[in-house]
C-alpha atoms as a PDB file:
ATOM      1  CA  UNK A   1      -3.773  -1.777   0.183  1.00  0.00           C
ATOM      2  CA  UNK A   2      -0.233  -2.566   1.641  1.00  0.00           C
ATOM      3  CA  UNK A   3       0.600  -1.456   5.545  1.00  0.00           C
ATOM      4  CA  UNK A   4       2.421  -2.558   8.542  1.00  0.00           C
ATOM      5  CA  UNK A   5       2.982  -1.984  11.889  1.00  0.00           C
ATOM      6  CA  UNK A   6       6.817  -2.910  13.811  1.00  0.00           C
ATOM      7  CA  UNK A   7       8.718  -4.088  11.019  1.00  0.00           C
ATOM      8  CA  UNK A   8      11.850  -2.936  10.083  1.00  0.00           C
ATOM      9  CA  UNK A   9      13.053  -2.412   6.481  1.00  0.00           C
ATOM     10  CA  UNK A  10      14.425  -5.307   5.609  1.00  0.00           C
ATOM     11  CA  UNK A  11      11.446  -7.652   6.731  1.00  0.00           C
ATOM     12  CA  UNK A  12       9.006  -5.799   4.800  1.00  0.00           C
ATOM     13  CA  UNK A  13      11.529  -6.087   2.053  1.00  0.00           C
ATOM     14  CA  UNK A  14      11.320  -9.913   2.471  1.00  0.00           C
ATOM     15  CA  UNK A  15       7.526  -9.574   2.972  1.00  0.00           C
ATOM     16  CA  UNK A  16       6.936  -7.463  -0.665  1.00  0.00           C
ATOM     17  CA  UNK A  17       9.832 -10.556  -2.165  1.00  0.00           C
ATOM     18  CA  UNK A  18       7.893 -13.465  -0.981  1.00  0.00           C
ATOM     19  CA  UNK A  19       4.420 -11.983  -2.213  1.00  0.00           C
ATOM     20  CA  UNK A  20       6.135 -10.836  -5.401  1.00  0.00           C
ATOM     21  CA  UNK A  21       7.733 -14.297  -6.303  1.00  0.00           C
ATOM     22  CA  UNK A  22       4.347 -16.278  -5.183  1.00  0.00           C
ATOM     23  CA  UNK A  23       2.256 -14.032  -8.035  1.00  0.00           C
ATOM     24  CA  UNK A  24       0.359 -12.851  -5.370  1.00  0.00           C
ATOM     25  CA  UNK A  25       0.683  -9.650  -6.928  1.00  0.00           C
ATOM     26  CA  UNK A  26       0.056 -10.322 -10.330  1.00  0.00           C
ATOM     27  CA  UNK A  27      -2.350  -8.378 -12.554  1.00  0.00           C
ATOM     28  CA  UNK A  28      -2.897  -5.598  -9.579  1.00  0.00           C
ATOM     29  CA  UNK A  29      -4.373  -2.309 -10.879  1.00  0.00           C
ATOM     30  CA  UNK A  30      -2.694  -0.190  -8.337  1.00  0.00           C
ATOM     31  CA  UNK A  31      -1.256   0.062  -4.631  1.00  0.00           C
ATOM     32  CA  UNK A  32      -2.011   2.475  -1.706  1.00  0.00           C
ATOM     33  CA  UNK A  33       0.467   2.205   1.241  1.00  0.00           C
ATOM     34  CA  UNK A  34      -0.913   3.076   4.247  1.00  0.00           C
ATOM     35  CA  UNK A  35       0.943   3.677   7.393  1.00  0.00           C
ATOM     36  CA  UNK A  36       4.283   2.124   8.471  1.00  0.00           C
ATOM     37  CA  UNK A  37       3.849   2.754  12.289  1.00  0.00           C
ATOM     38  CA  UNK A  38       6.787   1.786  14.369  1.00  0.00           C
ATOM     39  CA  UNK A  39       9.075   0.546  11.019  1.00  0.00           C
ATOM     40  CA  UNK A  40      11.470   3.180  11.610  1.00  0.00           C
ATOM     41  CA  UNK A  41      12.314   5.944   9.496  1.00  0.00           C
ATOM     42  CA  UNK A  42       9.999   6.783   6.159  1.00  0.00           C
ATOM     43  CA  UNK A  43      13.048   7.572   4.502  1.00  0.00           C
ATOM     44  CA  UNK A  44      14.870   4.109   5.524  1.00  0.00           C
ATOM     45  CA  UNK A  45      11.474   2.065   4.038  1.00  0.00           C
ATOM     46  CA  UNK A  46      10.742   4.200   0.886  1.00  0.00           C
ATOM     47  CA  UNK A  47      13.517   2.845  -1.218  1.00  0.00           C
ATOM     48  CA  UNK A  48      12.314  -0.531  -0.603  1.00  0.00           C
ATOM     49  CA  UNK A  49       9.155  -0.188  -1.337  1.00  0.00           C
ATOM     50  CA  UNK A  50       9.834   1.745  -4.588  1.00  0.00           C
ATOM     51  CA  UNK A  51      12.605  -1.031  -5.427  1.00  0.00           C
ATOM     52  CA  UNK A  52      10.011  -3.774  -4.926  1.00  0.00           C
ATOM     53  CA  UNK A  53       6.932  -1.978  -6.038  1.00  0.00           C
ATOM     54  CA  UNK A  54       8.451   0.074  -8.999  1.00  0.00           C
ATOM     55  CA  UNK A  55       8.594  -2.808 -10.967  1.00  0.00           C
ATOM     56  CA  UNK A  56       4.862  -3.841 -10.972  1.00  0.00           C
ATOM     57  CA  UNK A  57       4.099  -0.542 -13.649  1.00  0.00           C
ATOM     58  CA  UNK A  58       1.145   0.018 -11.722  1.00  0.00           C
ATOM     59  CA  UNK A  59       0.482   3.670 -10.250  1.00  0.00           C
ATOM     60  CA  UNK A  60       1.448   3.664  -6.267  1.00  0.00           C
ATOM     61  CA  UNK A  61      -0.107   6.266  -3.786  1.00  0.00           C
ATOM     62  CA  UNK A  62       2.267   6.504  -0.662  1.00  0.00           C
ATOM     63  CA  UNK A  63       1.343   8.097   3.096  1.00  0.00           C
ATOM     64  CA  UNK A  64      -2.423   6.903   1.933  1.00  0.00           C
ATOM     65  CA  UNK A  65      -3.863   6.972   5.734  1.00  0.00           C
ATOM     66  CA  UNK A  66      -5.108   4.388   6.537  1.00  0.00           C
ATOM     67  CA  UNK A  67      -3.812   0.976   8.853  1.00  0.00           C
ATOM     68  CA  UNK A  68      -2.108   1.713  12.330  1.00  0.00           C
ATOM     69  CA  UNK A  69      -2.227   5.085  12.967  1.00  0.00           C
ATOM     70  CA  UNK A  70      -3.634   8.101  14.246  1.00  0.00           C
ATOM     71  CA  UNK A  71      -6.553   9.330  12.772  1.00  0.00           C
ATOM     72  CA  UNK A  72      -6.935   5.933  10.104  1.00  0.00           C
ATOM     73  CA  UNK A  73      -9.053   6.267   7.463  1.00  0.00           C
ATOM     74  CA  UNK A  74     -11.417   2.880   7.321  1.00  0.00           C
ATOM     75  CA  UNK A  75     -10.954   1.426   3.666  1.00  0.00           C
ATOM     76  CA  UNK A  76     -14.031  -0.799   2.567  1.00  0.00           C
ATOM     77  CA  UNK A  77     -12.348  -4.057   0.924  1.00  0.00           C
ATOM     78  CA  UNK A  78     -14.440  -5.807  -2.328  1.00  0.00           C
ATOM     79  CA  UNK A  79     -15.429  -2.360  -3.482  1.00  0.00           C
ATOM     80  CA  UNK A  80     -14.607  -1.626  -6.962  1.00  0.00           C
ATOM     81  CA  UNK A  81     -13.210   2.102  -7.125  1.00  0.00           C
ATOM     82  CA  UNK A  82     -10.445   3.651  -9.079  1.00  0.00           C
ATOM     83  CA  UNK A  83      -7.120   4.916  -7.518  1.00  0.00           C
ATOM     84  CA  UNK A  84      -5.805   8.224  -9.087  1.00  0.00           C
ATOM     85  CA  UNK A  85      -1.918   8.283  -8.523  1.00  0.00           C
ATOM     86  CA  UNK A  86      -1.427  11.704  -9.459  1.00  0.00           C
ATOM     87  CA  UNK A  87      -4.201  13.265  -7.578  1.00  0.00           C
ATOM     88  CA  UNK A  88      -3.757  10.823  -4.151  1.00  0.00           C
ATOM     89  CA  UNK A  89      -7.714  10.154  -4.140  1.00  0.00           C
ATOM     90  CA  UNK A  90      -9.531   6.908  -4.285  1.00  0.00           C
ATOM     91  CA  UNK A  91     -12.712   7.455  -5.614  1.00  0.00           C
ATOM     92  CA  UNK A  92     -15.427   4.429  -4.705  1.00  0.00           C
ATOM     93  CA  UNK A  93     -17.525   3.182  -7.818  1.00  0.00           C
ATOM     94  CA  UNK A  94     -20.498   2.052  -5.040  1.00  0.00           C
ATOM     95  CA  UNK A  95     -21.278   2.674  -1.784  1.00  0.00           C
ATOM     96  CA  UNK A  96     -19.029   0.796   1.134  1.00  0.00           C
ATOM     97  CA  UNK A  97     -22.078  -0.105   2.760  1.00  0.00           C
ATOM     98  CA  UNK A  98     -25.496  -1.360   1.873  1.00  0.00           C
END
């Protein structure tokens, strides 16, 4: 789960470099990118995120719904569950709460 809120395109560029180079992002299953409130145009962010998340041959979900916006979907973190690229759906494998 990637999102931010007030950057511009070339700090979240920076932001995706640094946690690419550090491994931080090593051996991830998938990505869902939430919103980009306030980072200026979708269309000026996009190609940075697909530059720096392309690479990673992991299936990304974009416009997910969730972080600073309107209407946010809550995501439960620590819950296994399987991210379907194609379809746009995470599916939990347990309940969020217990």
């Amino acid at each position: 789960m990637i999102e931010d809120v007030g950057e511009q395109a070339f700090r979240v560029d920076r932001m995706l470099t640094q946690l690419l180079r550090s491994g931080w992002l090593d051996g991830v299953a998938g990505i869902a990118l939430g919103s980009w409130d306030r980072c200026g145009p979708y269309e000026q962010l996009r190609p940075v995120l697909v530059d720096r998340l392309g690479g990673l041959g992991v299936p990304v979900v974009e416009e997910f719904g969730f972080g600073h916006c309107e209407g946010a979907l809550t995501i439960p973190l620590g819950v296994s569950a399987e991210l379907d690229a194609d379809a746009g759906t995470l599916t939990l494998d347990e309940p969020a709460l217990r």
